[in-house]
N, C-alpha and C. Protein backbone atom coordinates (compact mmCIF):
# COMPACT_ATOMS: atom_id res chain seq x y z
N UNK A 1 30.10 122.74 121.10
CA UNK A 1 30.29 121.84 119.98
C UNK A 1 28.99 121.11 119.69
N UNK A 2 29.00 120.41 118.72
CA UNK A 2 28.11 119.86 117.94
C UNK A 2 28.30 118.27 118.06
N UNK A 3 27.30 117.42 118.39
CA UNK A 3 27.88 115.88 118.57
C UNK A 3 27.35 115.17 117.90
N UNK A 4 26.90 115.09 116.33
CA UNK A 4 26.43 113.98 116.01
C UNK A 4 26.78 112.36 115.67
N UNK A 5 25.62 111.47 115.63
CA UNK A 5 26.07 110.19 116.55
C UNK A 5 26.37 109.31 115.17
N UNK A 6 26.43 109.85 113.97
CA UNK A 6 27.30 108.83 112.78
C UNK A 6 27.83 109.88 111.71
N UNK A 7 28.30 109.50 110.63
CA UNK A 7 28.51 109.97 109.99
C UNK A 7 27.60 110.21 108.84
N UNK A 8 26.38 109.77 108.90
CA UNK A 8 25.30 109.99 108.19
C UNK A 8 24.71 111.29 108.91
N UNK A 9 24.53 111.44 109.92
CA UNK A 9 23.68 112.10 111.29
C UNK A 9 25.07 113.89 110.88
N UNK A 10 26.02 113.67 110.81
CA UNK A 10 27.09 114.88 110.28
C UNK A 10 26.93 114.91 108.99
N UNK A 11 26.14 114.53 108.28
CA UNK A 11 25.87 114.99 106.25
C UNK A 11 24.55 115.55 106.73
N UNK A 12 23.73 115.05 107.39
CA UNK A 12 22.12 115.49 107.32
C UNK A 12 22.35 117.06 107.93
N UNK A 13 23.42 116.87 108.87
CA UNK A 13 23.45 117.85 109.78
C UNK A 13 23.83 119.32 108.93
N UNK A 14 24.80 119.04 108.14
CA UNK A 14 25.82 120.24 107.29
C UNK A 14 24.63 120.36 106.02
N UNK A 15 24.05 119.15 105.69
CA UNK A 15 22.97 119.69 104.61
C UNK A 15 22.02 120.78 105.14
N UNK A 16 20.69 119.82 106.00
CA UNK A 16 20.03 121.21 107.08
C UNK A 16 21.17 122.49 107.27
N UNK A 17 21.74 122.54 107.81
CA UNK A 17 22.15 124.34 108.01
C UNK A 17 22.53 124.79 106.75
N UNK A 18 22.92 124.11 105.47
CA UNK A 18 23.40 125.12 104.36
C UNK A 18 21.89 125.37 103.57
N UNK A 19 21.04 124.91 104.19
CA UNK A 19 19.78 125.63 103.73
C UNK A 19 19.48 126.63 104.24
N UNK A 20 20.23 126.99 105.67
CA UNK A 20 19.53 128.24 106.32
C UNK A 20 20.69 129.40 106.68
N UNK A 21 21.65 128.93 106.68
CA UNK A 21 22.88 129.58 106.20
C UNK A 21 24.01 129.83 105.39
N UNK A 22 24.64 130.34 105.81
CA UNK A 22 26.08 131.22 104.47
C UNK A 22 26.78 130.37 104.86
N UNK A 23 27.53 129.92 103.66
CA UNK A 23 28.50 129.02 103.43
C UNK A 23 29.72 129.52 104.90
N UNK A 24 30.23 130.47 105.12
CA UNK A 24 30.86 131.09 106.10
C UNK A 24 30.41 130.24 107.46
N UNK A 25 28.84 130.59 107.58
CA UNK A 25 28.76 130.14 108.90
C UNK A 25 27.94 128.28 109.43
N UNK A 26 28.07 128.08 107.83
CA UNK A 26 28.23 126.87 108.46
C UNK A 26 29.52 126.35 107.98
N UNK A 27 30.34 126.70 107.96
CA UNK A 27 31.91 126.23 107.76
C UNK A 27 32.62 126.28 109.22
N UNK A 28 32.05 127.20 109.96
CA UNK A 28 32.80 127.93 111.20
C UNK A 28 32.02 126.77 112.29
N UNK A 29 30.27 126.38 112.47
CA UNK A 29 29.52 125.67 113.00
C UNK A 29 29.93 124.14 112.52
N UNK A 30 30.33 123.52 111.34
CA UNK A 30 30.83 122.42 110.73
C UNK A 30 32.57 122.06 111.41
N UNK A 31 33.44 123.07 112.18
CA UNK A 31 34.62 123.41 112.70
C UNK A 31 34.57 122.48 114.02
N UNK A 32 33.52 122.86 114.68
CA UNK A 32 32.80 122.77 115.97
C UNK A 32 32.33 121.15 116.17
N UNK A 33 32.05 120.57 114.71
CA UNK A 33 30.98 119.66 114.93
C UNK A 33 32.16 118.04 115.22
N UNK A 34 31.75 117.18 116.19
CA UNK A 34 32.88 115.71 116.09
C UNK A 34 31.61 114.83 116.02
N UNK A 35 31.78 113.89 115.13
CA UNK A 35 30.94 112.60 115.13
C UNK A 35 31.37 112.12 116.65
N UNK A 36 30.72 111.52 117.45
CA UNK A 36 30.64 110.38 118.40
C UNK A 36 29.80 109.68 118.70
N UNK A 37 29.99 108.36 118.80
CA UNK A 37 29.29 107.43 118.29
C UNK A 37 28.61 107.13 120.02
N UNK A 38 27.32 106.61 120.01
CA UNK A 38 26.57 106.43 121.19
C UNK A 38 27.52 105.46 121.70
N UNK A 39 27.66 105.31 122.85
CA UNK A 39 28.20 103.93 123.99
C UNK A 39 27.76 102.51 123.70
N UNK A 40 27.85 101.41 123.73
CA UNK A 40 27.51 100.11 123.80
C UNK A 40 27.86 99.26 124.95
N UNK A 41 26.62 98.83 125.68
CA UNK A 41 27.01 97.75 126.85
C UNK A 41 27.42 96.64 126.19
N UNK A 42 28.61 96.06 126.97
CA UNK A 42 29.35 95.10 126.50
C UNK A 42 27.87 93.66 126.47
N UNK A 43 27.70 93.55 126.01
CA UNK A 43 26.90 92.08 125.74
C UNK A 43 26.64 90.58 126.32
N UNK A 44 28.25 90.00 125.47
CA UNK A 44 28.82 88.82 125.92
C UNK A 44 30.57 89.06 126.14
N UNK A 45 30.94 88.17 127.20
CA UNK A 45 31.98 87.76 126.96
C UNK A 45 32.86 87.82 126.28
N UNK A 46 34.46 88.00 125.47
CA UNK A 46 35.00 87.34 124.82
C UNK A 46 35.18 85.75 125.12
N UNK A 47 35.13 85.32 125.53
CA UNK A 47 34.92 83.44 126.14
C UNK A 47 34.01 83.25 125.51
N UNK A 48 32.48 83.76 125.98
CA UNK A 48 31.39 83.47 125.72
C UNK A 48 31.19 83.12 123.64
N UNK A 49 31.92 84.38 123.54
CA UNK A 49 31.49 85.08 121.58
C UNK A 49 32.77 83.62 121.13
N UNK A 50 33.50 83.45 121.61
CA UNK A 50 34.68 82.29 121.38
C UNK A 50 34.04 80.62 121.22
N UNK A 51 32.85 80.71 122.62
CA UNK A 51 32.50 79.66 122.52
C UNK A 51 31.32 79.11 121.86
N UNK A 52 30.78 80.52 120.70
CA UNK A 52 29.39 80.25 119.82
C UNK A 52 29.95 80.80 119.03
N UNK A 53 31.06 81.29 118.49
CA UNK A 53 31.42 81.81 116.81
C UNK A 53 32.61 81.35 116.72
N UNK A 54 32.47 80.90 115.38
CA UNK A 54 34.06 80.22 115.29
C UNK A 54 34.86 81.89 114.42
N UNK A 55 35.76 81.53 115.12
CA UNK A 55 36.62 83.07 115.14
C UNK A 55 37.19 83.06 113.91
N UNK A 56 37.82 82.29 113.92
CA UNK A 56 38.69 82.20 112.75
C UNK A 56 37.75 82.72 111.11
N UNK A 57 37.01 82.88 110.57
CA UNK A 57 35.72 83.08 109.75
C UNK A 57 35.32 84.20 109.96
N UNK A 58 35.85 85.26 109.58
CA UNK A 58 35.22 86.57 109.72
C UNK A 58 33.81 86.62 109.38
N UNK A 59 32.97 87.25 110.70
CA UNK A 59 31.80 87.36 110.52
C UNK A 59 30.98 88.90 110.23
N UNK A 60 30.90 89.51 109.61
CA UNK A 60 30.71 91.04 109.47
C UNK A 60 28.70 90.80 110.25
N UNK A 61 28.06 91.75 110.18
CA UNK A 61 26.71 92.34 110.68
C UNK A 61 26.74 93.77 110.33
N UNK A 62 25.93 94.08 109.39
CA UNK A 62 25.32 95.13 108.56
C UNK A 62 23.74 95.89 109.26
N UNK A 63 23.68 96.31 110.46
CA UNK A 63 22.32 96.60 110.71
C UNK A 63 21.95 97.93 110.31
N UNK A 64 20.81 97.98 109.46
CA UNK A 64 20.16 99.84 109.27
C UNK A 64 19.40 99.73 108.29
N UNK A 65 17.96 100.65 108.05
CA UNK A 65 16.72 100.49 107.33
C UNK A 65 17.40 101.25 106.17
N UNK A 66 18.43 101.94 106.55
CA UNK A 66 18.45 103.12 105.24
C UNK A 66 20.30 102.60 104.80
N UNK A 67 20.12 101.13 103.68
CA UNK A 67 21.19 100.31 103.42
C UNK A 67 22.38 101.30 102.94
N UNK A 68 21.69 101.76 102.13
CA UNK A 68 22.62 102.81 100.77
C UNK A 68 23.05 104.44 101.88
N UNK A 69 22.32 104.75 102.64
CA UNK A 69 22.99 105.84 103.45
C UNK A 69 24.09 105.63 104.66
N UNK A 70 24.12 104.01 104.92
CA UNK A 70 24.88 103.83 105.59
C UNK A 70 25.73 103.15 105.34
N UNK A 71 26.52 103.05 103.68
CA UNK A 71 27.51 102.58 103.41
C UNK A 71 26.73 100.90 103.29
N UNK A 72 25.93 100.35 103.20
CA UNK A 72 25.80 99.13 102.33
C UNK A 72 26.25 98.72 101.19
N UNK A 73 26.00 99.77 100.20
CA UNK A 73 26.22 99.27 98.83
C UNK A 73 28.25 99.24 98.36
N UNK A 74 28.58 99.97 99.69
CA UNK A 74 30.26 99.95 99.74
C UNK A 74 30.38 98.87 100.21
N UNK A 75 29.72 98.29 101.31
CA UNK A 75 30.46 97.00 102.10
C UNK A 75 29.93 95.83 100.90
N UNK A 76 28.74 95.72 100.42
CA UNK A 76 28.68 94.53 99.56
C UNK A 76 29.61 94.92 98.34
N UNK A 77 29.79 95.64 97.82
CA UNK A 77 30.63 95.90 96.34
C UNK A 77 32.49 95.53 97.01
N UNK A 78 32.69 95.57 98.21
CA UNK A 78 33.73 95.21 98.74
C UNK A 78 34.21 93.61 98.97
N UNK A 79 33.08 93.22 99.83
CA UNK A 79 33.02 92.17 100.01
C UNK A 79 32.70 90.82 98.82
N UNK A 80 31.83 91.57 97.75
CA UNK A 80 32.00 90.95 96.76
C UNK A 80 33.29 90.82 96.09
N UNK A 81 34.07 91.60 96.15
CA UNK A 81 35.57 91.69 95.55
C UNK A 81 36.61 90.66 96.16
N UNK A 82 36.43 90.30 97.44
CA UNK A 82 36.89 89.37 98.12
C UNK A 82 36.36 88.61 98.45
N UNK A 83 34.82 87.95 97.74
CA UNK A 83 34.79 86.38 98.19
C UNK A 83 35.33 85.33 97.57
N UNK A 84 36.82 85.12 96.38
CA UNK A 84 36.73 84.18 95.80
C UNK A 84 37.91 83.85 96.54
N UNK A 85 38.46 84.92 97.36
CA UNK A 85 40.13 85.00 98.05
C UNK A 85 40.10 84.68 99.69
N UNK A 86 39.32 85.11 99.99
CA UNK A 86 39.00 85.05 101.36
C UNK A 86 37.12 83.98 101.95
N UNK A 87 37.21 83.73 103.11
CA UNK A 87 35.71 82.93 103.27
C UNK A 87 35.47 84.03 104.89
N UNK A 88 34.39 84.42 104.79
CA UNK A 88 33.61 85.17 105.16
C UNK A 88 32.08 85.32 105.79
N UNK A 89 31.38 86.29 106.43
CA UNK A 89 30.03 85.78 106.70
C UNK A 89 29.53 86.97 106.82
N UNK A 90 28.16 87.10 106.14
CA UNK A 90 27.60 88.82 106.78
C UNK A 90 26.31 88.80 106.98
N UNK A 91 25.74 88.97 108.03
CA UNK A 91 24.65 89.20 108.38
C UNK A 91 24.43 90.92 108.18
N UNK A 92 22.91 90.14 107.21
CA UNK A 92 22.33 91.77 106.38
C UNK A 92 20.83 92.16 106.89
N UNK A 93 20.73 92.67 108.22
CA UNK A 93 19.62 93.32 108.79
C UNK A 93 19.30 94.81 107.60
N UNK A 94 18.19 94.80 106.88
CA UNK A 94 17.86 95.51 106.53
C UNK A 94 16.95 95.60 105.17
N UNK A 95 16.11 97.32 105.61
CA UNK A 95 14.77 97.46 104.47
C UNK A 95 15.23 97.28 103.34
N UNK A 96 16.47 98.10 102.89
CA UNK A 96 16.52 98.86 101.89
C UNK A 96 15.85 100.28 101.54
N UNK A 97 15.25 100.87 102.66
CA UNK A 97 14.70 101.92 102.26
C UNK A 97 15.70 102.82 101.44
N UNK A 98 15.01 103.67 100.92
CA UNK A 98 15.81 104.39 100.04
C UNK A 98 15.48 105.80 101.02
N UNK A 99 16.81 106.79 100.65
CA UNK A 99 16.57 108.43 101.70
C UNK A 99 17.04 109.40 100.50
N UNK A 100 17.36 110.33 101.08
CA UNK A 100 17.22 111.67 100.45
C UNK A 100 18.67 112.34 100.06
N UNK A 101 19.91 111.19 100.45
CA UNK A 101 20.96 112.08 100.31
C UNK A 101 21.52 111.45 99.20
N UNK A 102 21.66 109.48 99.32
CA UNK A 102 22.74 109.03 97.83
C UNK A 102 21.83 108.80 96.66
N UNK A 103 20.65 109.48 96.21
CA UNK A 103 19.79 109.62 95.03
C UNK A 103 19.76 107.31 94.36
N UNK A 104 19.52 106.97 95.21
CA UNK A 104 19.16 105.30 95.05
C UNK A 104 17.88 105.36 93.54
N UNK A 105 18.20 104.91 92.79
CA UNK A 105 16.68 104.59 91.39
C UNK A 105 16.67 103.25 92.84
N UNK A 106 14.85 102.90 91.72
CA UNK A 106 14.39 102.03 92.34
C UNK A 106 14.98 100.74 92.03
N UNK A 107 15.64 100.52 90.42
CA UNK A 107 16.17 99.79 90.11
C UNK A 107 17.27 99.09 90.76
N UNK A 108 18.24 99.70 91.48
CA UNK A 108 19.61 99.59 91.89
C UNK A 108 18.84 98.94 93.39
N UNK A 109 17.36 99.72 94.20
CA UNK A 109 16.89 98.84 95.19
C UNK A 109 17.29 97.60 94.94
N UNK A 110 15.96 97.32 94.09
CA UNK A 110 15.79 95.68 93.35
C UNK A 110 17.20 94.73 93.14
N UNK A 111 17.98 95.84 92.47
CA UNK A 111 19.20 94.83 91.64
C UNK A 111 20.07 94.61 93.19
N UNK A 112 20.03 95.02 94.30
CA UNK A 112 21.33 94.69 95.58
C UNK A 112 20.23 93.80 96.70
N UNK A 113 18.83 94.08 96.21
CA UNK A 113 17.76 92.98 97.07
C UNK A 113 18.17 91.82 96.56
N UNK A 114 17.98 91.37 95.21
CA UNK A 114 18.21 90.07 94.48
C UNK A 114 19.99 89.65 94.76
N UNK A 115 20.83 90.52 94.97
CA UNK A 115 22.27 90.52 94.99
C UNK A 115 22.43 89.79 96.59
N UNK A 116 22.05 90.38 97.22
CA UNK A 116 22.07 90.34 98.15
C UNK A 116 21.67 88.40 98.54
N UNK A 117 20.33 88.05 98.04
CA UNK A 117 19.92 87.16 98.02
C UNK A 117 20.40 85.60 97.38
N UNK A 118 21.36 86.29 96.56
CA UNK A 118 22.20 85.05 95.36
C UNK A 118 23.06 84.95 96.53
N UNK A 119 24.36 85.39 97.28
CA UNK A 119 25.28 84.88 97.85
C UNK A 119 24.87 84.07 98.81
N UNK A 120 25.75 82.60 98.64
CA UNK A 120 25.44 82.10 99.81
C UNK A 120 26.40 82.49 100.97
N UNK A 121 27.39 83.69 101.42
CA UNK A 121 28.32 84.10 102.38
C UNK A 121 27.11 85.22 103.04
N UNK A 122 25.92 85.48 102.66
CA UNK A 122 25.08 86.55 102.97
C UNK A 122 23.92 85.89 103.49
N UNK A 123 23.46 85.86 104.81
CA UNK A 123 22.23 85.99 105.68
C UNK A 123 21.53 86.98 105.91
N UNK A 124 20.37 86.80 105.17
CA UNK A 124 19.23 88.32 104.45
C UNK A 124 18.49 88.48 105.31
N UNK A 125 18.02 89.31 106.86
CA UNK A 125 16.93 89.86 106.97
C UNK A 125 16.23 91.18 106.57
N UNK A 126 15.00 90.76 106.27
CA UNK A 126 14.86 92.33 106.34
C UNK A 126 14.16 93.34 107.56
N UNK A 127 13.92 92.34 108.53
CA UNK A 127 13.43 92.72 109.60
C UNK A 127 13.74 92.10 110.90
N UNK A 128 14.74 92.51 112.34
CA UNK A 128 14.60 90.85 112.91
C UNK A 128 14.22 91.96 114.30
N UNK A 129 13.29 90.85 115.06
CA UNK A 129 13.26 91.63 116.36
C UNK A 129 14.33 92.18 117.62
N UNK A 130 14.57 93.24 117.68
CA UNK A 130 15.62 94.00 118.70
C UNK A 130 16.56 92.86 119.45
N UNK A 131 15.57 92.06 120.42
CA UNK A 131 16.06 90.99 121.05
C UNK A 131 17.46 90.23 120.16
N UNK A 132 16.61 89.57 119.26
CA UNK A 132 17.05 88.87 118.40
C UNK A 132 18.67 89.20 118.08
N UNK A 133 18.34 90.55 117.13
CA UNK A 133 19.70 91.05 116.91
C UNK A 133 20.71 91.58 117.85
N UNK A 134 19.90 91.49 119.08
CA UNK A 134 21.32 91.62 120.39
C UNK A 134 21.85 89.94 120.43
């Protein structure tokens, strides 16, 4: 089998082989393939995350350079739909780079950089050190 580690990492994957093969055999190799997602050491606590986040306040965290390939522009067009109903928080680690699969204009960059930047339920980095974001 085939293990790739998101569901971005299984589009890149089925794109590459239908360049080098027949629809047949990457249908049969695509059969084979399960997303699984890498492991995570537990961090903190539940006590600990209880006793520095107030729970009740959903807090979302968005981390990845490539916003629009990893479902960014779904979670803000979502979350925008529910901030007048619900109160919320999202930390937004990220470039904005643009990639090669959801065809991003440069415009739509710009227009979810500035978007991004108007909400006050949205904490904008675009870069934070590893540490940091553990």
């Amino acid at each position: 089998a085939m293990y790739p580690i998101s569901e971005m990492a299984y589009k890149i994957q089925k794109h590459e082989l239908q360049q080098h093969l027949s629809i047949e055999d990457v249908e049969v190799l695509m059969k084979k393939t399960k997303v699984l997602y890498p492991p995570q050491n537990i961090l903190v606590t539940e006590e600990e995350f209880e006793v520095k986040h107030n729970a009740r306040i959903p807090h979302f965290i968005f981390i990845g350079k490539t916003f629009f390939g990893k479902g960014g522009r779904e979670i803000i067009k979502t979350l925008c739909e529910l901030e007048h109903d619900y109160e919320f928080k999202l930390t937004l680690i990220s470039a904005f780079k643009k990639d090669d699969f959801t065809n991003i204009s440069e415009e739509e960059v710009i227009r979810y950089r500035k978007l991004v930047q108007e909400k006050s339920w949205i904490d904008y980095y675009e870069t934070l050190p590893n540490k940091m974001v553990l």
